[in-house]
Structures are given as structure tokens and as C-alpha cells.
C-alpha atoms as a PDB file:
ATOM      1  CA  UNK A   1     101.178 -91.493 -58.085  1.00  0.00           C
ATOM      2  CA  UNK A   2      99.731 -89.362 -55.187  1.00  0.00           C
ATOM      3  CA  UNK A   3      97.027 -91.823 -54.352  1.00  0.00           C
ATOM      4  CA  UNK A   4      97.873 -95.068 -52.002  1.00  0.00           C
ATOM      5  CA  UNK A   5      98.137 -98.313 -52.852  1.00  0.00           C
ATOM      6  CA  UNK A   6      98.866-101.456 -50.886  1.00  0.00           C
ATOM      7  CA  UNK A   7     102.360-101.794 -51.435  1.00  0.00           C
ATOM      8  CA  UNK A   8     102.414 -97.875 -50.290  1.00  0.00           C
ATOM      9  CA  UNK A   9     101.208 -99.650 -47.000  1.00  0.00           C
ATOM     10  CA  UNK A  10     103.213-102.472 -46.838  1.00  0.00           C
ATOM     11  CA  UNK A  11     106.286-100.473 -46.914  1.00  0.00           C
ATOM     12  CA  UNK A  12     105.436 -97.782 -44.507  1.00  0.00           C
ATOM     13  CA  UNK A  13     104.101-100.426 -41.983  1.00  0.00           C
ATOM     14  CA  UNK A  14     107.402-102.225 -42.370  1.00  0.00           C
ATOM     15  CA  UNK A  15     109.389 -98.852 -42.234  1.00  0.00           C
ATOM     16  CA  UNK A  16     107.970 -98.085 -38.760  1.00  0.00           C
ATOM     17  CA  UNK A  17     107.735-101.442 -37.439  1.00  0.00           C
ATOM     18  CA  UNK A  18     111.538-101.238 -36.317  1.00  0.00           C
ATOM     19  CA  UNK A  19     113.909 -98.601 -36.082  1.00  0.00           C
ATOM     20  CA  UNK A  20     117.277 -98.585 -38.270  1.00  0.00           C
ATOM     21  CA  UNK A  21     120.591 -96.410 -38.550  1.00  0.00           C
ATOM     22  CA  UNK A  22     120.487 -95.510 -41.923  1.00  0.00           C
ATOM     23  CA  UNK A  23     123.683 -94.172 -43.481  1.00  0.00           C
ATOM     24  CA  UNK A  24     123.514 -91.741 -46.614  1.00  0.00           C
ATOM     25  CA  UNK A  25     125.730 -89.585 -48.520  1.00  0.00           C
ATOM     26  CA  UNK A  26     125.003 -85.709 -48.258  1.00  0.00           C
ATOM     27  CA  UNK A  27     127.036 -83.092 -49.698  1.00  0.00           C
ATOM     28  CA  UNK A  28     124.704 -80.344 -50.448  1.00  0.00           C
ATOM     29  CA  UNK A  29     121.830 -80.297 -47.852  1.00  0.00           C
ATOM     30  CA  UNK A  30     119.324 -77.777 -49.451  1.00  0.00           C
ATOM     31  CA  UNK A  31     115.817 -76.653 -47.303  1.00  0.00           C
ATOM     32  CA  UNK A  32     114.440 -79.706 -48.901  1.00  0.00           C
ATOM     33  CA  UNK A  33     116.465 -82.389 -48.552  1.00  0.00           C
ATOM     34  CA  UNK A  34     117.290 -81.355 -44.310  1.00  0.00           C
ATOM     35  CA  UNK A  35     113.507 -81.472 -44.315  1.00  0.00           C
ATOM     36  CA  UNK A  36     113.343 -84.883 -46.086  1.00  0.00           C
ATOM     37  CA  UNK A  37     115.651 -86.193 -43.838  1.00  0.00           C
ATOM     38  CA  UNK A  38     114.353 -84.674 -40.918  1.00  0.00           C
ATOM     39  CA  UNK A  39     111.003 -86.044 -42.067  1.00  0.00           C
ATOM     40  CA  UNK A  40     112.623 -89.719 -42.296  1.00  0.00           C
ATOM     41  CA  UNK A  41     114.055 -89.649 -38.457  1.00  0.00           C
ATOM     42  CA  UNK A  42     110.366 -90.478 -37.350  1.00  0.00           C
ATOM     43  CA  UNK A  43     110.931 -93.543 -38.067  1.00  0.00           C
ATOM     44  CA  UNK A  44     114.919 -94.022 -38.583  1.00  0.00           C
ATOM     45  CA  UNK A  45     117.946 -92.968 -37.649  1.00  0.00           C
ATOM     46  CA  UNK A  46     119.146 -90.847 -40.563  1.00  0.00           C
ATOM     47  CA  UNK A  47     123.027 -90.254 -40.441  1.00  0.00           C
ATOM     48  CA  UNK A  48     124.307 -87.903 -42.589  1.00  0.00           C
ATOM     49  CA  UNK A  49     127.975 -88.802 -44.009  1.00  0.00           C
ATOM     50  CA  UNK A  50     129.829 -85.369 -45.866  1.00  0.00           C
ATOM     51  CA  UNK A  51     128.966 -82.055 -44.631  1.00  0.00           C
ATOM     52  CA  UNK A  52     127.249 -80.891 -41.160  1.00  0.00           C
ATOM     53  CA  UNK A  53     123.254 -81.164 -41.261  1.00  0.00           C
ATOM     54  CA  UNK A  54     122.144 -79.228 -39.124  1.00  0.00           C
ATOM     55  CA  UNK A  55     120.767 -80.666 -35.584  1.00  0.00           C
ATOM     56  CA  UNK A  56     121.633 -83.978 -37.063  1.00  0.00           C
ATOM     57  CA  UNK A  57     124.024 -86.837 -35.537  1.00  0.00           C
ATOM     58  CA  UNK A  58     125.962 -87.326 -38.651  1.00  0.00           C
ATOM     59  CA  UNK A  59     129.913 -87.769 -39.486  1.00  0.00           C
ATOM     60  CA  UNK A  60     131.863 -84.753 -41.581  1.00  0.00           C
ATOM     61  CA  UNK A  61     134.161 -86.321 -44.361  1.00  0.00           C
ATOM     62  CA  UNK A  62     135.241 -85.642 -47.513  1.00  0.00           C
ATOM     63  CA  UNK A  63     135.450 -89.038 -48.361  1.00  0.00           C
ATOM     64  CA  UNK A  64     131.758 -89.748 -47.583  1.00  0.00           C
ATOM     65  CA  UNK A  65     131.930 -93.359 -49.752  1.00  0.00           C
ATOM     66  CA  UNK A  66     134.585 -94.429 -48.026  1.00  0.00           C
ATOM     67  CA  UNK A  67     132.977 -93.942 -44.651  1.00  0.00           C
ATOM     68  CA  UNK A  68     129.702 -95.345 -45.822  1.00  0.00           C
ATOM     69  CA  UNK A  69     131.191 -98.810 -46.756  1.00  0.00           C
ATOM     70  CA  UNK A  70     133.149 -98.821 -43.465  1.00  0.00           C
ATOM     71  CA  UNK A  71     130.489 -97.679 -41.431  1.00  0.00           C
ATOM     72  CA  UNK A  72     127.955-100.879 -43.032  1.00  0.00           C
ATOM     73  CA  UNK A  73     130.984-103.339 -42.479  1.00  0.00           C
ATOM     74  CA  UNK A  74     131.744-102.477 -38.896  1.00  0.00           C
ATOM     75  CA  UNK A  75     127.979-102.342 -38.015  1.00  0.00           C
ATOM     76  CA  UNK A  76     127.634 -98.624 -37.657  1.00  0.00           C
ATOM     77  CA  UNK A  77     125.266 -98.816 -39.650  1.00  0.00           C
ATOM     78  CA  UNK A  78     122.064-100.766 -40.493  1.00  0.00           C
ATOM     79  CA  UNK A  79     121.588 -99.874 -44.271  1.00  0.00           C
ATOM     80  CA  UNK A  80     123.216 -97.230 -46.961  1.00  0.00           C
ATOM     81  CA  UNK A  81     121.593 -95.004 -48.985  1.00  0.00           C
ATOM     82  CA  UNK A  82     123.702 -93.516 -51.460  1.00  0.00           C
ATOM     83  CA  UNK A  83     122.367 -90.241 -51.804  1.00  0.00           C
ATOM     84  CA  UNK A  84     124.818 -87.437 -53.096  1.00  0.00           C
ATOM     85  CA  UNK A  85     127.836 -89.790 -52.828  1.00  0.00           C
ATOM     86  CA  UNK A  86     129.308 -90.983 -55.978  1.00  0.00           C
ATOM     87  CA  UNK A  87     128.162 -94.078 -57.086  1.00  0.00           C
ATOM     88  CA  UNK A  88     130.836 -95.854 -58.284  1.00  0.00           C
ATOM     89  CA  UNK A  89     133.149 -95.187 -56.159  1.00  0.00           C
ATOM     90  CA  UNK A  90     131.220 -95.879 -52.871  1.00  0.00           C
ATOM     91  CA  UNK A  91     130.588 -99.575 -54.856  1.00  0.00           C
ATOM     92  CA  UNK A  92     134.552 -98.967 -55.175  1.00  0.00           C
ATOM     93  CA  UNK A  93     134.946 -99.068 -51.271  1.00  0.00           C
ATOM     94  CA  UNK A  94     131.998-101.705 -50.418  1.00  0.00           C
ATOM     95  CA  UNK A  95     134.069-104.414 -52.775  1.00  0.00           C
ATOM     96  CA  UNK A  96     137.220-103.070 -50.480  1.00  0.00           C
ATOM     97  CA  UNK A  97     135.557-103.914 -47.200  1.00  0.00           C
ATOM     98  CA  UNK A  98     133.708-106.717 -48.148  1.00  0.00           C
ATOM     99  CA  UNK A  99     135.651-108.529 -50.575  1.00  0.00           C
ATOM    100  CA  UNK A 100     133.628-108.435 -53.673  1.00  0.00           C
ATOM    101  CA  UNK A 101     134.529-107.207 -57.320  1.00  0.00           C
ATOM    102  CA  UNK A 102     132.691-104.544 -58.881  1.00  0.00           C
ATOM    103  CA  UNK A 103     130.735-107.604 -60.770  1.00  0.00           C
ATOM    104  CA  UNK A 104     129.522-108.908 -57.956  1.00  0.00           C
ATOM    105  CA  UNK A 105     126.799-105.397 -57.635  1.00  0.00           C
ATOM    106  CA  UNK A 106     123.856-105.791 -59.986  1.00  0.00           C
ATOM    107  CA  UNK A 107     121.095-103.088 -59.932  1.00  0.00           C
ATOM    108  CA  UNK A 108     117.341-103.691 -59.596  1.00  0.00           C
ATOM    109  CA  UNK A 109     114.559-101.226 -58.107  1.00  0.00           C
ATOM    110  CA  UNK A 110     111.292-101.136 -57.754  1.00  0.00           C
ATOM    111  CA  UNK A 111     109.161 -98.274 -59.288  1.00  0.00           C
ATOM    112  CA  UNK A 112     105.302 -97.591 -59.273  1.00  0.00           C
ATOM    113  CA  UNK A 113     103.711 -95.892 -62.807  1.00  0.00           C
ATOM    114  CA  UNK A 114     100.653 -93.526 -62.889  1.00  0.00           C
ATOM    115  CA  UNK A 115      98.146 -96.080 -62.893  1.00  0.00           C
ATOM    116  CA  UNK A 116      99.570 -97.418 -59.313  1.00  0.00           C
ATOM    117  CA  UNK A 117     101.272-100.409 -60.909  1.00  0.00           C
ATOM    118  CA  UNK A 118     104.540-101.372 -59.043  1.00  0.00           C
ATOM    119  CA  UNK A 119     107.232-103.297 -60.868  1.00  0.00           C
ATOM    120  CA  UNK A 120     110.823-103.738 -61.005  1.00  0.00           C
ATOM    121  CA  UNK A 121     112.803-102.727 -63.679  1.00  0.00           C
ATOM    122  CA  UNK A 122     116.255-104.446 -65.124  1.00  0.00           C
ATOM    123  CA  UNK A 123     118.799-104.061 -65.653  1.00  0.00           C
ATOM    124  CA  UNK A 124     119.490-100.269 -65.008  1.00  0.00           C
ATOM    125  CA  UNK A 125     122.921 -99.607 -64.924  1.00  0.00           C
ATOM    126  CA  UNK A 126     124.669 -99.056 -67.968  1.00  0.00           C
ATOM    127  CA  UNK A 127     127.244-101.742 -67.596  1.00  0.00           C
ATOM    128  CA  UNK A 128     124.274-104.748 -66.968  1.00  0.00           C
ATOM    129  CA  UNK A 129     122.470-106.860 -69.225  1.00  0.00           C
ATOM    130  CA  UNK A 130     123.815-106.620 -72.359  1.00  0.00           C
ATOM    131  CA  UNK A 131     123.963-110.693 -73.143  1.00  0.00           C
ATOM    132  CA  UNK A 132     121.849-113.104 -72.272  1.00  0.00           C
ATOM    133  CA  UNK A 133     123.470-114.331 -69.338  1.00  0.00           C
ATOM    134  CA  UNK A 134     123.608-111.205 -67.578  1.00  0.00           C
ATOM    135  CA  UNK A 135     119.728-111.207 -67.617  1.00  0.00           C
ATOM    136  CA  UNK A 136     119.414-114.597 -66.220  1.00  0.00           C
ATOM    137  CA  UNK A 137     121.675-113.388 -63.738  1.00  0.00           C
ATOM    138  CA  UNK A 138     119.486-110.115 -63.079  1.00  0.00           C
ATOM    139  CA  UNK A 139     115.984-111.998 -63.349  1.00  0.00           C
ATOM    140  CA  UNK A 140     117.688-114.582 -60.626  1.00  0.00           C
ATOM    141  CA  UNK A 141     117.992-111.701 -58.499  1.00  0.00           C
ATOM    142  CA  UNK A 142     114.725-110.357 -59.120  1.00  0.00           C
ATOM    143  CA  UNK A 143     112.703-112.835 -58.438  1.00  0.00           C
ATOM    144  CA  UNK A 144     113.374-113.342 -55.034  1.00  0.00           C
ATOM    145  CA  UNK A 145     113.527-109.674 -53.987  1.00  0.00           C
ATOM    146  CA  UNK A 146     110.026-109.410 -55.747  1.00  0.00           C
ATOM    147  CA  UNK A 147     108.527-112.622 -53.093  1.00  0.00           C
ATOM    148  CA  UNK A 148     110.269-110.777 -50.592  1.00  0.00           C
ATOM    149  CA  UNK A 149     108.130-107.909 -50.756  1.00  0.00           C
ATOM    150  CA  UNK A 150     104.646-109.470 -51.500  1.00  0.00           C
ATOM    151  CA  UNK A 151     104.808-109.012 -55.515  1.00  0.00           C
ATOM    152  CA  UNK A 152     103.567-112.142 -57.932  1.00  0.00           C
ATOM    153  CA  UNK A 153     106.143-113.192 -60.499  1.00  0.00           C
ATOM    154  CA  UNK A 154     105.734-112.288 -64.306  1.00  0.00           C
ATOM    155  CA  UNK A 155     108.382-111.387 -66.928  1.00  0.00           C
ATOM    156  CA  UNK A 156     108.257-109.374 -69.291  1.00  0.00           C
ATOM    157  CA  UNK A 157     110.873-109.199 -71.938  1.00  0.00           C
ATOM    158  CA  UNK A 158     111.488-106.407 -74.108  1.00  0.00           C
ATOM    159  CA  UNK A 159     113.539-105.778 -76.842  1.00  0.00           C
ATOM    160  CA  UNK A 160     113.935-103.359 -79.942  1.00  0.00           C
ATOM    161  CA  UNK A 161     111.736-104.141 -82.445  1.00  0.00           C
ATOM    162  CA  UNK A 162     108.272-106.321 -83.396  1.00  0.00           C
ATOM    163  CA  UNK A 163     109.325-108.849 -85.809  1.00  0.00           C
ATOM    164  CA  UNK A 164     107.070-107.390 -88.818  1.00  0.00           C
ATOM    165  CA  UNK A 165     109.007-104.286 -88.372  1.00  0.00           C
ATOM    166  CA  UNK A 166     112.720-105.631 -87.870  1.00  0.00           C
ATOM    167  CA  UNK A 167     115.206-103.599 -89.522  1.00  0.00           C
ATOM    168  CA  UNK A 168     118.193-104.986 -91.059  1.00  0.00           C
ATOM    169  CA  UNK A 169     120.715-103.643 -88.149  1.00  0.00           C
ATOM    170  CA  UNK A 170     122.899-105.989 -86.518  1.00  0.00           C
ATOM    171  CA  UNK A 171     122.372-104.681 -83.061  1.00  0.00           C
ATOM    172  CA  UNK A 172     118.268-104.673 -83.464  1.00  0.00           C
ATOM    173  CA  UNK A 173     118.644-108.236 -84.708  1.00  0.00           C
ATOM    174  CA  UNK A 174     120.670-109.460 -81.564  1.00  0.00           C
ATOM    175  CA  UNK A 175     118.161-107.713 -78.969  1.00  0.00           C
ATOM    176  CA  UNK A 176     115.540-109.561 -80.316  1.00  0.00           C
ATOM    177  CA  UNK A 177     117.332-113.284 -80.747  1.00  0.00           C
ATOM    178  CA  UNK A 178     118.204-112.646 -77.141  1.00  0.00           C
ATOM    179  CA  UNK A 179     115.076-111.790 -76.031  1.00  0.00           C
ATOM    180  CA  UNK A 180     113.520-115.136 -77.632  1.00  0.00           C
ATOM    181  CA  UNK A 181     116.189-116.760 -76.231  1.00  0.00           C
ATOM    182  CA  UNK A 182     115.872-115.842 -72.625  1.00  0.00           C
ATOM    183  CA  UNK A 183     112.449-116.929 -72.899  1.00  0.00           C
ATOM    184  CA  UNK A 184     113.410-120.062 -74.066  1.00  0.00           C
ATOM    185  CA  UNK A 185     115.777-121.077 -71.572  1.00  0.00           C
ATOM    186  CA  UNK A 186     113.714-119.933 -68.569  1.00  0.00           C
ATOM    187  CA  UNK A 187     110.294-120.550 -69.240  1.00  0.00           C
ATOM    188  CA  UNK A 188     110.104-123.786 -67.520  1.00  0.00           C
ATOM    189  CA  UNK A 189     110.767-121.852 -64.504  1.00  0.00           C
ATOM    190  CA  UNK A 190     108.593-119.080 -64.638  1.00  0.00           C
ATOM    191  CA  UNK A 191     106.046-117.118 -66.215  1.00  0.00           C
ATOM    192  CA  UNK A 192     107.826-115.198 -69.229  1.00  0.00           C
ATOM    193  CA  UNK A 193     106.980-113.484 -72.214  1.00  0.00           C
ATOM    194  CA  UNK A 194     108.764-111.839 -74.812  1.00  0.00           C
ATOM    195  CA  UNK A 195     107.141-108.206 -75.804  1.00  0.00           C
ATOM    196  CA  UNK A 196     108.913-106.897 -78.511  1.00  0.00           C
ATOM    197  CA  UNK A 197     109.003-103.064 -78.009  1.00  0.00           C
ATOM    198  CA  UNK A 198     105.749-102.828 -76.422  1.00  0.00           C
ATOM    199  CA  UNK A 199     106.755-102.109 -72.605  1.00  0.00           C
ATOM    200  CA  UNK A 200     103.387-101.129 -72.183  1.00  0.00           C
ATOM    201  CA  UNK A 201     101.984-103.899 -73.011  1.00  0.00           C
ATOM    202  CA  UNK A 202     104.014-106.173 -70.375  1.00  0.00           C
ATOM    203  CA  UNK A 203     103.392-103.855 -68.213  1.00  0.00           C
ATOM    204  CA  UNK A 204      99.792-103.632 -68.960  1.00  0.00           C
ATOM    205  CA  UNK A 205      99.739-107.738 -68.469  1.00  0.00           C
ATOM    206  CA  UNK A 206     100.553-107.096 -64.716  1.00  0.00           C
ATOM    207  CA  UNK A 207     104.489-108.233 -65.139  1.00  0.00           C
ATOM    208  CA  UNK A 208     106.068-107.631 -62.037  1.00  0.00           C
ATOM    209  CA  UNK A 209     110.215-107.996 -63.816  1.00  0.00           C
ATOM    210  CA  UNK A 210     110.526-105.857 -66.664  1.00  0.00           C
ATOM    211  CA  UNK A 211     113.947-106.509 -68.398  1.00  0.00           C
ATOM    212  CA  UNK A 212     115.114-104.258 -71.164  1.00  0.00           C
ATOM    213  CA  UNK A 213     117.263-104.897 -74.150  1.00  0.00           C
ATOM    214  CA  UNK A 214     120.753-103.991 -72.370  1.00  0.00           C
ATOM    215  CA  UNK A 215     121.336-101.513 -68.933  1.00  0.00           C
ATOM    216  CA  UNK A 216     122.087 -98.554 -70.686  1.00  0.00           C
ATOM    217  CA  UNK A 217     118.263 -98.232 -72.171  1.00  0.00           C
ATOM    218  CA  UNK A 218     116.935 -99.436 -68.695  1.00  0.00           C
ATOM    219  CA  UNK A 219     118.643 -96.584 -67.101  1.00  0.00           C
ATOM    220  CA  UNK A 220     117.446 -94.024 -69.556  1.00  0.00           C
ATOM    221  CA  UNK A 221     114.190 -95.106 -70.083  1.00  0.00           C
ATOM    222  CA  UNK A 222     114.184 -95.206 -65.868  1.00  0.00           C
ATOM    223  CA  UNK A 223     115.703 -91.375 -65.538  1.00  0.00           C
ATOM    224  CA  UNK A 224     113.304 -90.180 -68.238  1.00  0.00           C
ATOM    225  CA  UNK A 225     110.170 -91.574 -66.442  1.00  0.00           C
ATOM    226  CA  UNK A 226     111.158 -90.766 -62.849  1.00  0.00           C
ATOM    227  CA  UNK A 227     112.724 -87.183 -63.591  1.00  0.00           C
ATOM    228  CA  UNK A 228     109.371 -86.551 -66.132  1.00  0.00           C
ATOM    229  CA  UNK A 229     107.239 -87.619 -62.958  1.00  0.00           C
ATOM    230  CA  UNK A 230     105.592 -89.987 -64.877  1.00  0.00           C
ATOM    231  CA  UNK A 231     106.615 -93.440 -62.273  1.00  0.00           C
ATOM    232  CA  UNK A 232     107.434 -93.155 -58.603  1.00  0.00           C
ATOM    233  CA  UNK A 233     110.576 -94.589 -57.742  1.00  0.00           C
ATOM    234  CA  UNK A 234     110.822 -96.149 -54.168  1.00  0.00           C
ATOM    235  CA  UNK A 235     114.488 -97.108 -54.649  1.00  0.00           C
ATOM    236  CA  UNK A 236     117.238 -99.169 -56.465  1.00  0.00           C
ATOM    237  CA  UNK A 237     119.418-101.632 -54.125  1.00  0.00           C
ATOM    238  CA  UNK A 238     122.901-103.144 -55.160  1.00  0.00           C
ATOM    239  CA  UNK A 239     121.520-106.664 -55.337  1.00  0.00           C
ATOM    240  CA  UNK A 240     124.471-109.535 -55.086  1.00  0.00           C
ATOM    241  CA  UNK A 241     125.952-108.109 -52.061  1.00  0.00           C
ATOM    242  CA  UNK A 242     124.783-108.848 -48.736  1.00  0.00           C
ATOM    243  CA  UNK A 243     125.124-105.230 -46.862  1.00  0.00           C
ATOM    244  CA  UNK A 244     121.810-103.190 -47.566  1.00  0.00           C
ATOM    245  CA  UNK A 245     122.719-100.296 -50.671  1.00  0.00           C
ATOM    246  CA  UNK A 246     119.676 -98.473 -51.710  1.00  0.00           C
ATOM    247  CA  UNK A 247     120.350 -96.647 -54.592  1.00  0.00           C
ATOM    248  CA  UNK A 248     119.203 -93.006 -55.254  1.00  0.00           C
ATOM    249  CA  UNK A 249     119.321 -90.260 -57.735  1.00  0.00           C
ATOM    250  CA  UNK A 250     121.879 -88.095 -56.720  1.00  0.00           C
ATOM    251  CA  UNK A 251     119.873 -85.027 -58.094  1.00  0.00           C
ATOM    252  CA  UNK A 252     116.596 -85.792 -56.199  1.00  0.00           C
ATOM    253  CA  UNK A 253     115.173 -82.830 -54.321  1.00  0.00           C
ATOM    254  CA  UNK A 254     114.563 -85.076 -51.406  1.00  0.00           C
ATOM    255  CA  UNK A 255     115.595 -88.954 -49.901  1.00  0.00           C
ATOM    256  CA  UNK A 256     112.431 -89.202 -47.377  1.00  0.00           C
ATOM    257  CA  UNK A 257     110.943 -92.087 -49.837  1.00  0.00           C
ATOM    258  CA  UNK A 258     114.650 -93.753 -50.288  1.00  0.00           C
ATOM    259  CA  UNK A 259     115.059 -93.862 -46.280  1.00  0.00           C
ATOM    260  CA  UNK A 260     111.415 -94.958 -46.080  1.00  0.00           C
ATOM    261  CA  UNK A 261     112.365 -98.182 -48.320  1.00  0.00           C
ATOM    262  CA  UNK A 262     115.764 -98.719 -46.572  1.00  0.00           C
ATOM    263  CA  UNK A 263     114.095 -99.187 -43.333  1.00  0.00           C
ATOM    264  CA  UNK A 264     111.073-101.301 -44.601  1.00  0.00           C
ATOM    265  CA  UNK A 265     114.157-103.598 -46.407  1.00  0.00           C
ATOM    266  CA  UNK A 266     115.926-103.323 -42.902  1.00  0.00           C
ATOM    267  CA  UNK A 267     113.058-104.700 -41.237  1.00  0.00           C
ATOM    268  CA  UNK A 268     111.721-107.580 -43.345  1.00  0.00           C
ATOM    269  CA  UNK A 269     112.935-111.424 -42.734  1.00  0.00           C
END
């Protein structure tokens, strides 16, 4: 994952081809994360909200969610990344200020494997894509961000099982209708294939939207890969709202490469 690519390009020319006040959510600035950040103010303003970073603009509150979603609303800020804040309850305060319900935030990122192959995986949060519907949803919001930033279109669909070795378990059963079925109703619109278990595979065929059987195996097959150092992740954003949330690990050693792809998003049309 060391070695460049052409996305790797196309985001860092868009992440210094403007310069952004990036908001994100610090509570326990190690060595490596001040550096990360301090690394990311080339190109950014980097405003830490919780405790005092040292030789850092940044704002001290224990309530760093809450002044997060304030500071996007009023303009204070360009873009969010989440950081060490708590997830849900910074999406708590954005649907405050912004009028939304906690169903309005679906999850999408955008991750590149060993082999340099960038995709986006969905759904990733644990509450997302269990039914049918809520992957339509997801892939509707995929497809777009995915032209946005230069990738073709292809879906791949996975569930739990190939059909010669379906076992006789209601919930195996369902993920697999469901995947046939989302093919069905969508591939009039675009390119979409179901894969059966074999994420490689779609993968493999160059599919830019991977959707899993339901959010809760999304995020853990996500986790396992990024925290195993087997895919870099460039960042998750709270897709169905309009302010800018980039979504980060809150255990990550460093948010340089989440900042990076905050202020490439900030900067594209």
C-alpha cells in the first residue's frame, strides 16, 4: 500500500489545490498524532476541538461533538473529521443543527487493498444495510461519490454463501435472496453482479461498490483489514447530509491521511 497510484495523486493534488479549516475531534494527542496533524497544516488548517495541541489554533471543550457540529453549521469550519470524538453522538449534534434524523447519515468510504485497488465499501456501520432497500439507498449514494472522484462504476454484491453450498439457516437464505434481488431490480441501471461469498472475486473484477450482506459484517470485515494493514483506508464520510463528515477510526495512531481526504473532498466541484 506504500507504492503510489493515481488516485494517491488525484487526492493529494486536490488536497493542496485549496486550503480548508478542517475541524476534528482530539482528546488524547500522542507524539504521533500532534505530528500527523502538524504534518496535515501544509496544506490545511487543522483545528483541534477537546484538549490543547500544542502550538495549534484549536478550541478546548469537553463537549468536542457538540462544537464540531456547531462549528460546520455556522461556517467555522470547512469540513469535520471525527477523529477521537464519539461517533454517535457528534451525528447526535449534526441532526440538532441541521435538522436531520439519525437516518438521514449513511456511511460509505473509500479504501485501497495491497494490490493498489481502490474501492468503496458498503454499508459499514452496523445499523445499515440489512434489507434490500437500505442497499439501494447506499449504492444510490455510492455511485455518485465514486464519479465524483474519477472511479468507473461496478457492483459487486456479496452475500453469505455460493448456492451449491447453502446451508439450511434462515438468515444465510435471506442474504442471498436479497442479494439476487438487488441485482434484479438495479441492473438496468448499472453494471451489477451478485458474488456469493467470493469478495475477492468482485473485487478481483475491478468493482468499484462493494456491498456486503448487512453493515455489521461491512464494518468488521473493514476494521479487520484496515487494523491487520492489509487495505489503506483514505476515509469514511456521513453520506446523506450535506456538511462534509469524514469518518475515522478513533484508535488510529495518526489522521494526516483523513485530513488529506477532507481537504481533497473540500476542494472538488
Amino acid at each position: 500500500m506504500k507504492t503510489e497510484t493515481e488516485f494517491d495523486r488525484f487526492i493529494r493534488e486536490k488536497a493542496i489545490s485549496g486550503r480548508n479549516r478542517i475541524g476534528i475531534g482530539i482528546l488524547d494527542p500522542d507524539e504521533a498524532i500532534v505530528q500527523s496533524l502538524q504534518k496535515a497544516h501544509d496544506f490545511c488548517d487543522v483545528i483541534p476541538f477537546g484538549v490543547k495541541v500544542t502550538d495549534m489554533e484549536g478550541v478546548i471543550t469537553e463537549s468536542p461533538e457538540e462544537s464540531l457540529a456547531a462549528a460546520i453549521a455556522t461556517g467555522e469550519v470547512d469540513a469535520i473529521v471525527r477523529g477521537q470524538a464519539v461517533a454517535t453522538t457528534m451525528r447526535e449534534e449534526l441532526c440538532k443543527q441541521f435538522g436531520y434524523t439519525m437516518d438521514s447519515i449513511r456511511d460509505i468510504a473509500v479504501v485501497k487493498d495491497n494490490l493498489n485497488r481502490i474501492f468503496i465499501p458498503c454499508g459499514i456501520a452496523h445499523s445499515q444495510g440489512w434489507s434490500v432497500e437500505q442497499k439501494i439507498e447506499l449504492i444510490r449514494l455510492a455511485v455518485p461519490f465514486a464519479q465524483r472522484l474519477g472511479l468507473p462504476v461496478k457492483i459487486g454484491v456479496t452475500s453469505g454463501a455460493r448456492p451449491e453450498d447453502m446451508a439450511p439457516i434462515p438468515y444465510i437464505i435471506e442474504n442471498y435472496n436479497d442479494a439476487n434481488r438487488l441485482v434484479a431490480l438495479l441492473q438496468d441501471e448499472f453494471p451489477i453482479k451478485h458474488y456469493n461469498i467470493d469478495i475477492d472475486k468482485a473485487v478481483a473484477d475491478g468493482c468499484s461498490i462493494l456491498v456486503f450482506a448487512n453493515g455489521m459484517v461491512g464494518n468488521h470485515v473493514l476494521r479487520s483489514l484496515v487494523f491487520l494493514g492489509q487495505i489503506r483506508i483514505y476515509g469514511g464520510i456521513n453520506a446523506g447530509i450535506d456538511p462534509l463528515v469524514v469518518e475515522s477510526f478513533r484508535s488510529s495512531s495518526g489522521f494526516y491521511e483523513y485530513l488529506e481526504f477532507a481537504n481533497a473532498l473540500a476542494n472538488l466541484p
